[in-house]
Protein backbone atom coordinates (compact mmCIF):
# COMPACT_ATOMS: atom_id res chain seq x y z
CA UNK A 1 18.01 81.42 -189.75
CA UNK A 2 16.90 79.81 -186.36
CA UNK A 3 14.41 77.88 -184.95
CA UNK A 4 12.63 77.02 -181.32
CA UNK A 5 11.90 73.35 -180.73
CA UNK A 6 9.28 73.78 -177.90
CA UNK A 7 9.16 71.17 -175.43
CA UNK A 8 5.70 69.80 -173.98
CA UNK A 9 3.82 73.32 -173.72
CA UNK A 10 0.21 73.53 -172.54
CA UNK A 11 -1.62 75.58 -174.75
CA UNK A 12 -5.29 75.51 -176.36
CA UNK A 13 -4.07 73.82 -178.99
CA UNK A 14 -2.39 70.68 -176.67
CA UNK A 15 -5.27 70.30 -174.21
CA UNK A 16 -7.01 67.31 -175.72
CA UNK A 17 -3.43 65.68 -175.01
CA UNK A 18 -4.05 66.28 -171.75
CA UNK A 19 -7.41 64.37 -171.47
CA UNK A 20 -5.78 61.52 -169.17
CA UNK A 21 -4.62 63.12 -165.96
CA UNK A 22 -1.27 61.29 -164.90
CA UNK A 23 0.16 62.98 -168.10
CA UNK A 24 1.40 65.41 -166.63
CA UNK A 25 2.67 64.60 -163.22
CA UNK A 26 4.52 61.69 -165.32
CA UNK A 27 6.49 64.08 -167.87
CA UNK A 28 6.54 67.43 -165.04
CA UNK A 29 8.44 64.43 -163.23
CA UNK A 30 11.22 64.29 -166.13
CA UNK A 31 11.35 67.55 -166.41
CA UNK A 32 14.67 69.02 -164.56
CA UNK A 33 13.16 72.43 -164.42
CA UNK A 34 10.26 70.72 -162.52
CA UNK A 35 7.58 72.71 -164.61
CA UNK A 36 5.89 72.48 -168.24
CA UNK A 37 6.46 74.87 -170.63
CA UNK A 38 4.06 78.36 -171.39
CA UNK A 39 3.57 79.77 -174.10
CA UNK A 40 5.00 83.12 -172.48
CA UNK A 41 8.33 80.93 -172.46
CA UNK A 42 8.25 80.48 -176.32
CA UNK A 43 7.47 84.03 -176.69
CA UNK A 44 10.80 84.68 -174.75
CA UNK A 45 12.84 82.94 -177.03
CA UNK A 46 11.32 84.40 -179.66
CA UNK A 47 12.31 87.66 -178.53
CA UNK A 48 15.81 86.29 -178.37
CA UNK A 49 16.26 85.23 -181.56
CA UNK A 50 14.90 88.26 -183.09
CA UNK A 51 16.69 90.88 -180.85
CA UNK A 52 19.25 92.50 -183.11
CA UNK A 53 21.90 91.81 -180.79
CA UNK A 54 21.51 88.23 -180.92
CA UNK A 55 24.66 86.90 -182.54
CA UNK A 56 23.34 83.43 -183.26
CA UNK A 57 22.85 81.87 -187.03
CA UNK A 58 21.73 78.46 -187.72
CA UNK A 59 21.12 77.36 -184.32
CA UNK A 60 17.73 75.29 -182.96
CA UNK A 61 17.11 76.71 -179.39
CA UNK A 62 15.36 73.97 -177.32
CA UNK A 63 12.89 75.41 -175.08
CA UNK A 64 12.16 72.49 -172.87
CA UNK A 65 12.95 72.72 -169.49
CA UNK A 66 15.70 70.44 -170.05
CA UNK A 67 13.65 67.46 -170.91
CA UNK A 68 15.62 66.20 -173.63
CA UNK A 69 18.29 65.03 -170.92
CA UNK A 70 16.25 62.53 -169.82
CA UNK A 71 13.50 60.27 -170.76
CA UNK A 72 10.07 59.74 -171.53
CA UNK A 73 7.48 58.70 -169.35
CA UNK A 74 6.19 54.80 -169.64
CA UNK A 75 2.51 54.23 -170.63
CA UNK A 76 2.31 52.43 -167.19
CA UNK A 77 3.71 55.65 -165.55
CA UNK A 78 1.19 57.70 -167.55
CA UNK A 79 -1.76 55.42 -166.76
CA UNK A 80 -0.95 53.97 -163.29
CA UNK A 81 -1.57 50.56 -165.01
């Protein structure tokens, strides 16, 4: 079996997260792909995993633009206080 660990993905359900606007610029700034993830980019791995072809077993496919090389934002960084 496999799994997707989905980076920071703006969806309907993540919105309220996004209630203080330098959220965004702050982690889109960490992100090495330069972009948040979609939704459409979860589907995608989905389609991966579950393509017959797929010879992977066991594995946890991070979908996150890369962010896990680097850090997370600061709370000043966020804020801008």
């Amino acid at each position: 079996m496999n799994s997707i660990a989905p980076g920071m993905t703006r969806t309907e359900m993540t919105d309220g997260m996004f209630g203080n606007p330098g959220l965004e610029p702050a982690v889109v700034k960490e992100i090495p792909l330069g972009r948040m993830g979609t939704s459409e980019d979860i589907a995608q791995a989905a389609l991966f995993l579950a393509d017959p072809d797929c010879f992977m077993t066991g594995e946890r496919l991070s979908v996150t633009g890369g962010a896990e090389l680097l850090r997370v934002p600061t709370l000043k960084e966020i804020t801008g206080q």
